[in-house]
Every structure is written in C-alpha cells, then in structure tokens.
N, C-alpha and C. Protein backbone atom coordinates (compact mmCIF):
# COMPACT_ATOMS: atom_id res chain seq x y z
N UNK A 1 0.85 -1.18 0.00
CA UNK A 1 0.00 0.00 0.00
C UNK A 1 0.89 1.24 0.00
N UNK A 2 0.39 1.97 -0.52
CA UNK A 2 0.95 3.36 -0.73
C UNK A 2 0.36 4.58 -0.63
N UNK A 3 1.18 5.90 0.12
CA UNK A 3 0.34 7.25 0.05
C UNK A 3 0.76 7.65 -0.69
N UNK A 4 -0.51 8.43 -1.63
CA UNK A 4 -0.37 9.31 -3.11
C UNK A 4 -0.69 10.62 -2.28
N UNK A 5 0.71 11.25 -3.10
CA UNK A 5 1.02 12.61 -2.38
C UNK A 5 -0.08 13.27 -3.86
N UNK A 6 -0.49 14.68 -3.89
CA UNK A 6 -1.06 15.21 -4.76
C UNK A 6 0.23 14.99 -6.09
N UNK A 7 1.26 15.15 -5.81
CA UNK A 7 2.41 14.97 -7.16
C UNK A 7 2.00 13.61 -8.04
N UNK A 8 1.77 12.61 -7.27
CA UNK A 8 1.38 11.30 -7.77
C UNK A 8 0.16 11.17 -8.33
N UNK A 9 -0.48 11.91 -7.41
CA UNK A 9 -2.05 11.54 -8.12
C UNK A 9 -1.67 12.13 -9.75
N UNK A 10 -1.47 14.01 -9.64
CA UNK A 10 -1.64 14.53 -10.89
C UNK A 10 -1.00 13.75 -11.81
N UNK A 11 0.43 13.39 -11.58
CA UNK A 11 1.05 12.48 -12.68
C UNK A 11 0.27 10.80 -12.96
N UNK A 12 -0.50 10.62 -12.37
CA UNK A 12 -1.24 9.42 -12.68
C UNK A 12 -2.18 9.97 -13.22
N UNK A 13 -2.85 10.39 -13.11
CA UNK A 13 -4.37 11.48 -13.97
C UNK A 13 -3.61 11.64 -15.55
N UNK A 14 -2.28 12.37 -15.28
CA UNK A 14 -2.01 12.89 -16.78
C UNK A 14 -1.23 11.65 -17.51
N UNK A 15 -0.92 10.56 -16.74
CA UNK A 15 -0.88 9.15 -17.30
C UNK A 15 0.77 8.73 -17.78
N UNK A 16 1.72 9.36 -16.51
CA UNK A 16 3.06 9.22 -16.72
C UNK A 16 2.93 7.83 -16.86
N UNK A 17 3.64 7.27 -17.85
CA UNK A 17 4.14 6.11 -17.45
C UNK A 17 5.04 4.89 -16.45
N UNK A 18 6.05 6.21 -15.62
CA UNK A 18 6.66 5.41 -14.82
C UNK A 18 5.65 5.30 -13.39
N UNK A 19 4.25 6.05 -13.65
CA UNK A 19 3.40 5.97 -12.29
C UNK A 19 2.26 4.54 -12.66
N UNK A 20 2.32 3.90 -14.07
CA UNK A 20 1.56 3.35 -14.62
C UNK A 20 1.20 1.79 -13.41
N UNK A 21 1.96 1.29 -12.87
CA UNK A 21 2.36 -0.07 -12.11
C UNK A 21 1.86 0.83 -10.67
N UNK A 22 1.66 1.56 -10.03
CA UNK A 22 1.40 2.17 -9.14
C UNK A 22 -0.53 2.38 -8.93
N UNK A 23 -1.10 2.46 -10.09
CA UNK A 23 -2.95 2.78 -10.22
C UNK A 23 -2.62 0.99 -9.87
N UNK A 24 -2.32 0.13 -9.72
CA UNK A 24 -2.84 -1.35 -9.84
C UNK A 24 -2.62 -1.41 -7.89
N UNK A 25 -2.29 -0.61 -7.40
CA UNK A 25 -2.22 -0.89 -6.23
C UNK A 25 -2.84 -0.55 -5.27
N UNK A 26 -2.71 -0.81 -4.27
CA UNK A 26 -3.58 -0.14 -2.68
C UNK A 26 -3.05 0.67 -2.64
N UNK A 27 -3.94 1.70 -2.03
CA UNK A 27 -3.26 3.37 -1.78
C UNK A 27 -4.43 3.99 -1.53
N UNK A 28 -4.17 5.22 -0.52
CA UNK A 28 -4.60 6.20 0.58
C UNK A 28 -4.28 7.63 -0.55
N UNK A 29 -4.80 8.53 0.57
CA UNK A 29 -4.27 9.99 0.41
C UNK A 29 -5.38 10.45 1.33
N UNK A 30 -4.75 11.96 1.67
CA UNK A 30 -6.15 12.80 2.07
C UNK A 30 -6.86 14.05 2.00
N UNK A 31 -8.27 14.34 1.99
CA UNK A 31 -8.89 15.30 2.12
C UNK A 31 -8.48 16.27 0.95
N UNK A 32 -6.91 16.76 1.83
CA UNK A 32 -5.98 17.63 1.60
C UNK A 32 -5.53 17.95 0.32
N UNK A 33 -5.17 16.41 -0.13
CA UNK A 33 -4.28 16.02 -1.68
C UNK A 33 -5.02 16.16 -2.12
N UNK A 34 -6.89 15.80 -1.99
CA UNK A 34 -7.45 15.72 -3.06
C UNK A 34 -8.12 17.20 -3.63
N UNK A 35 -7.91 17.87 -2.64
CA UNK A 35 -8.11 19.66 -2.41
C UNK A 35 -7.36 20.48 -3.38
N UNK A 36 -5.83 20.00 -3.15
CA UNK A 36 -4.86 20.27 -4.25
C UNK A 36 -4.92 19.72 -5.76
N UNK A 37 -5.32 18.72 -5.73
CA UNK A 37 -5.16 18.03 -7.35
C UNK A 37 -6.74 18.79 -7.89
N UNK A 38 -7.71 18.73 -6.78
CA UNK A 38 -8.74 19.59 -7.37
C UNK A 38 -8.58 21.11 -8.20
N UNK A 39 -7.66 21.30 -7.63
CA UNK A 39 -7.22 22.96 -7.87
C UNK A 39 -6.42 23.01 -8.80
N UNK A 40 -5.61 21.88 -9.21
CA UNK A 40 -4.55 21.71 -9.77
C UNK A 40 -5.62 21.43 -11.31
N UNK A 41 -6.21 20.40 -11.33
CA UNK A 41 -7.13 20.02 -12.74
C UNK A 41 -7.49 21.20 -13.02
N UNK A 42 -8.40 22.07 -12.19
CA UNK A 42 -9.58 23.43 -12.46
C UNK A 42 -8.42 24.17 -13.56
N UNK A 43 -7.11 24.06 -12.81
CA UNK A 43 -6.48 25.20 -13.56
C UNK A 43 -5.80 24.65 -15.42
N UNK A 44 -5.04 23.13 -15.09
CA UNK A 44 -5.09 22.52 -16.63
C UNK A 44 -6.09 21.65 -17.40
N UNK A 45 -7.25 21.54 -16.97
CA UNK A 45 -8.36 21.11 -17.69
C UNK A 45 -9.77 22.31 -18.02
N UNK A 46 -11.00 21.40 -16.93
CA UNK A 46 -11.90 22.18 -16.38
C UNK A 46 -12.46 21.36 -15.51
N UNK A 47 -13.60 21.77 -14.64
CA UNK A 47 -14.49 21.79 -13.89
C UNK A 47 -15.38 20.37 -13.98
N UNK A 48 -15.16 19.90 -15.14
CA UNK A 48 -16.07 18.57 -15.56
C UNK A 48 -14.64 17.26 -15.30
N UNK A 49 -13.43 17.51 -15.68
CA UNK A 49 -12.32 16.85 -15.21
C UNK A 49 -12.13 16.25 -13.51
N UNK A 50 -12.04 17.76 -13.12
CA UNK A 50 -11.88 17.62 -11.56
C UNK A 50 -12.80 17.10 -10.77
N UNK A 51 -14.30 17.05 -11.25
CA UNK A 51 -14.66 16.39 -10.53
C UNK A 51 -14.71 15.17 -10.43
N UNK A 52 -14.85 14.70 -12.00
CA UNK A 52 -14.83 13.14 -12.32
C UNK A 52 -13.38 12.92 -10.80
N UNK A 53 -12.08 13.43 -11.22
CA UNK A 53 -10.97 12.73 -10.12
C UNK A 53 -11.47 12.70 -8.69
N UNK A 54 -11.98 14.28 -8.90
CA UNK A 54 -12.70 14.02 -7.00
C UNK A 54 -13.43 13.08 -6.87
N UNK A 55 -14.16 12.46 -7.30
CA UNK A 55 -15.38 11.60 -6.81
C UNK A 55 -14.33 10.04 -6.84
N UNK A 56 -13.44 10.07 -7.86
CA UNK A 56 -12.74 8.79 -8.25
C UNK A 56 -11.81 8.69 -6.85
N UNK A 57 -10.99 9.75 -6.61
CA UNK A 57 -9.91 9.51 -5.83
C UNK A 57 -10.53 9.57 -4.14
N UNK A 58 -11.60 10.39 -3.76
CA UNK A 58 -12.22 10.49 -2.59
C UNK A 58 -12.50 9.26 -1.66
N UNK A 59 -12.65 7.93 -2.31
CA UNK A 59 -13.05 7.03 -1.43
C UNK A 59 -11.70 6.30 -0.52
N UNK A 60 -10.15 6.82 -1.57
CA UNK A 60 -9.31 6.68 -1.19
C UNK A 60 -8.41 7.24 0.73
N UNK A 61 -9.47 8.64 0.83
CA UNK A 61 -9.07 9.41 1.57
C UNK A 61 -9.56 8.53 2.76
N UNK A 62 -8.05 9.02 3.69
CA UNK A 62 -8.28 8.76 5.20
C UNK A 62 -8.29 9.59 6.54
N UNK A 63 -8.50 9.33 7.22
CA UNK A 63 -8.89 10.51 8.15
C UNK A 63 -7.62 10.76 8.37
N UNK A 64 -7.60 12.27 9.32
CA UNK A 64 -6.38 12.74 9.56
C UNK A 64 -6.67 12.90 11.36
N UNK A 65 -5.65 12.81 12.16
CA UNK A 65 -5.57 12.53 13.24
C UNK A 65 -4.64 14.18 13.57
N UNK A 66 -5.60 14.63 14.59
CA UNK A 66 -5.17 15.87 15.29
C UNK A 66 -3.39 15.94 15.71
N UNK A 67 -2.99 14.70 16.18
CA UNK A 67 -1.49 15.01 16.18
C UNK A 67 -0.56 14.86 15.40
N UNK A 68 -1.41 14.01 13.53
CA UNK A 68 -0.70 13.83 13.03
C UNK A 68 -0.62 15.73 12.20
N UNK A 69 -1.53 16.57 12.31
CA UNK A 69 -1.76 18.06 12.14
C UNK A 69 -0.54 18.38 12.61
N UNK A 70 -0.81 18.40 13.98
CA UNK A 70 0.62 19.12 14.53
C UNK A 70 2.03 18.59 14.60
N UNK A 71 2.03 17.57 14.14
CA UNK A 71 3.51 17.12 14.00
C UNK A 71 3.25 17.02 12.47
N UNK A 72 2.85 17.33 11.40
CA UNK A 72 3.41 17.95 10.47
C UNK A 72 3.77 19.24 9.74
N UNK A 73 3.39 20.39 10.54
CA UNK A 73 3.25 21.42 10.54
C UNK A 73 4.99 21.97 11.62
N UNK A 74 4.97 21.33 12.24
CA UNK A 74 6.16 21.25 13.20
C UNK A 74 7.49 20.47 11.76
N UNK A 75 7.01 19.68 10.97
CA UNK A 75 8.05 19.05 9.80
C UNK A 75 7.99 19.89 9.22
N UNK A 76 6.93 21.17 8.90
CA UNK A 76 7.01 22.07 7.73
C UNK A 76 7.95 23.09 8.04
N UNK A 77 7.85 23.26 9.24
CA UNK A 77 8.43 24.28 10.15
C UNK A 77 9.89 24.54 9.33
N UNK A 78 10.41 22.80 10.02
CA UNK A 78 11.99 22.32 10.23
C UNK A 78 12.01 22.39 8.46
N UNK A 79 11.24 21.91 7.45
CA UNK A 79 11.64 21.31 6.10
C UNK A 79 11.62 23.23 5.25
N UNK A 80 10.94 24.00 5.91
CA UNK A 80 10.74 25.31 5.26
C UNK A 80 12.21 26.41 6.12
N UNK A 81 12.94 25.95 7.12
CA UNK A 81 13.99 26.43 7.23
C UNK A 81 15.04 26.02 6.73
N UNK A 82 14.88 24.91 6.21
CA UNK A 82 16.23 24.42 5.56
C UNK A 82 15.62 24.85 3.66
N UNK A 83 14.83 25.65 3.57
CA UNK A 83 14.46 26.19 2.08
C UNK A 83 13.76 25.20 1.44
N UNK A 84 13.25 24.15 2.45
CA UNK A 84 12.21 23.24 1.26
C UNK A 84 10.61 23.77 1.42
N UNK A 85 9.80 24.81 0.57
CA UNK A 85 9.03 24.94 0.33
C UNK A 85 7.77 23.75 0.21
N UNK A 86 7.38 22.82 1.26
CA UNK A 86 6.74 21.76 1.00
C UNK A 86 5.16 22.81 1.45
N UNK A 87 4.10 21.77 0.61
CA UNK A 87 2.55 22.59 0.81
C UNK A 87 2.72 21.87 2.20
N UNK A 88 1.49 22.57 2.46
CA UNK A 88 0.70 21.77 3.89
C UNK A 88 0.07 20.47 3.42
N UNK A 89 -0.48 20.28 2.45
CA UNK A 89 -1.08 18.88 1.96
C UNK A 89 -0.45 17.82 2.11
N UNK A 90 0.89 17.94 1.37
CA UNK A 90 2.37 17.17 2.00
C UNK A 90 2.78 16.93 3.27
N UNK A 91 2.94 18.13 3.46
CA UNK A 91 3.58 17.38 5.36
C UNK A 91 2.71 16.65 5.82
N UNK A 92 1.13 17.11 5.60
CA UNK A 92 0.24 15.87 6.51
C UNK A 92 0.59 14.48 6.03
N UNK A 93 -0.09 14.75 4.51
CA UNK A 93 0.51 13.27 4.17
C UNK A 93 1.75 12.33 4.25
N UNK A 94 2.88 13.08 4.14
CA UNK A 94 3.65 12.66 4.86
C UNK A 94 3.52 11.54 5.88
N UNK A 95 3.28 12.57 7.23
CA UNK A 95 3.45 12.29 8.44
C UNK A 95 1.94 11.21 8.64
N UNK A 96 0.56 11.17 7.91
CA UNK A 96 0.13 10.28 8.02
C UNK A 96 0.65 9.02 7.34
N UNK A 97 1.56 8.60 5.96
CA UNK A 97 1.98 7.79 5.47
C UNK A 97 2.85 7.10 6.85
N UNK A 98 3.84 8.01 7.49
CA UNK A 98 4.64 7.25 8.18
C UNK A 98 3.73 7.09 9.96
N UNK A 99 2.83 7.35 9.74
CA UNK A 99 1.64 6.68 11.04
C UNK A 99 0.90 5.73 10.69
N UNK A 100 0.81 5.43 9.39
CA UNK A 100 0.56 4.13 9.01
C UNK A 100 1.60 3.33 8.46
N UNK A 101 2.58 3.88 8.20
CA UNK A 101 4.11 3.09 7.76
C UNK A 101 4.16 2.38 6.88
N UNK A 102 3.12 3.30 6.21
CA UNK A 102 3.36 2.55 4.46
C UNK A 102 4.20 3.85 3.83
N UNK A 103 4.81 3.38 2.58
CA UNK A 103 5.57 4.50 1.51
C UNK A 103 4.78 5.78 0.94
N UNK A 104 5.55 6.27 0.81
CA UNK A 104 4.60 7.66 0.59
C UNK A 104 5.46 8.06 -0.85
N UNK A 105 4.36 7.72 -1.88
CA UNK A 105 4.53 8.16 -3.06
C UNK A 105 4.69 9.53 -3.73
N UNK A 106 5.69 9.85 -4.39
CA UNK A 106 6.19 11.90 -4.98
C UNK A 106 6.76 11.30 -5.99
N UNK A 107 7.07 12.80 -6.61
CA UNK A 107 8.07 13.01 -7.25
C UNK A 107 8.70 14.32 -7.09
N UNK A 108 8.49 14.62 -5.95
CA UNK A 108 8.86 15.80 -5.49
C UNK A 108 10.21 15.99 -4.77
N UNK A 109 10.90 16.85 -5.84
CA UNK A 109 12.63 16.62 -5.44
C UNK A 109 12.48 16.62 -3.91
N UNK A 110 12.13 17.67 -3.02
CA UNK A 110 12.59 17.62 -1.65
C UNK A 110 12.39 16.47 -0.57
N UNK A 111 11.42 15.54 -1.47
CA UNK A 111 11.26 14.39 -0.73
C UNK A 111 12.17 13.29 -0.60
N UNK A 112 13.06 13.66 -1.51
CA UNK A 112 14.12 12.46 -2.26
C UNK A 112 14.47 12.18 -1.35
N UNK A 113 15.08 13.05 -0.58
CA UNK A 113 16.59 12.51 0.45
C UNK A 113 15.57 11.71 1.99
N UNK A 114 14.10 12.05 2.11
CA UNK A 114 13.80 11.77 3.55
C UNK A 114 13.53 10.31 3.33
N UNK A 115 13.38 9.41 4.73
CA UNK A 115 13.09 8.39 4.89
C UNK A 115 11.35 7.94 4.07
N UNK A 116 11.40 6.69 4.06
CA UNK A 116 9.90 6.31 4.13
C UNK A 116 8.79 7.15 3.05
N UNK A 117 9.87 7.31 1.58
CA UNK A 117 10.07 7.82 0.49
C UNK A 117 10.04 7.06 -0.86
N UNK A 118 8.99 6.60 -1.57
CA UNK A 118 9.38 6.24 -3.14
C UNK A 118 9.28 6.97 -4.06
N UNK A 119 10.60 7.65 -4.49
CA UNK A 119 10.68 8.63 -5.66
C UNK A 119 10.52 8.16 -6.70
N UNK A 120 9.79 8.87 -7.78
CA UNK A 120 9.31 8.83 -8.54
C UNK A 120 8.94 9.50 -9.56
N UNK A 121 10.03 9.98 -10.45
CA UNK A 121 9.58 11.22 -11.94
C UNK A 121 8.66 10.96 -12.57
C-alpha cells in the first residue's frame, strides 16, 4: 500500500508512465491532496475533469488525526527552514503515510533525500 502525495495523483491522472504499475495498487491519500489536485485540474483542464478525479480519488481518503496536524506542521516548520518549500497537503501526508508506515509516493525533489520515500519522476 501506498500514500499518493497530490504529485502522484496529478502524474497518474495525466498518465506518466513510470506511475503506470502504481494505479494497480492499494493506496490512501487525504482530504488535503485531493483539495490540491482539485485545484490543480480546475487550472489545466476544467471543472467537468476535476470532478470526475474528485469523486474517483475520494473514497481513497483517510482521516487525519489531530497530532498527526501538529507534527506535520512542526516538519514544515523544520523542512521550510532548511528552504524546502513543502505545501501543507504534504507534510500531513507525509506524516500520516509514516503513522501508518506505508511508503509515501512523490516526485517531489525535496522528498528524495527523507526516509519512508518512493521517488518517482
């Protein structure tokens, strides 16, 4: 099982191929990601796109746990002083991927180097 960060979802929507072996699997995300990829379609499609993904990717979403909030916001803290610009959608997911301790799917350079990470262009 795997968490699809919003990077993953969009590149699975727009049908990268190296994300292709990844739609055949179990996988999460939340609320959050799907907030972002919503916003993200509105702006390179339209309105009839995004929702089709919202309704598709929504059953995926899992709840988010009040301390996993504040201990990722506390990672954004630490990851935005060292100049990594991560959203808030990310750090949660993140930090919920590694509270369930499954991999947390990107392709988002700043994720490369952290633990409990499958990169992915």
């Amino acid at each position: 099982m795997y968490f699809l960060d919003t990077y993953a979802i969009i590149e699975i929507i727009k049908g990268n191929a190296n994300y292709k072996e990844y739609v055949k699997k179990s996988f999460v995300t939340t609320i959050f990601n799907i907030m972002e990829m919503y916003y993200a379609l509105l702006r390179l499609y339209n309105e009839e796109t995004a929702d089709k993904y919202f309704e598709f990717f929504k059953p995926a979403c899992v709840p988010v746990d009040d301390n996993v909030i504040k201990e990722a916001m506390k990672f954004r803290l630490k990851e935005r002083s060292e100049r990594n610009l991560i959203s808030y959608a990310d750090c949660i997911g993140y930090l919920v991927a590694l509270d369930l301790g499954i991999l947390f799917l990107t392709g988002e350079k700043h994720f490369s180097r952290l633990n409990n990470v499958e990169f992915v262009e």
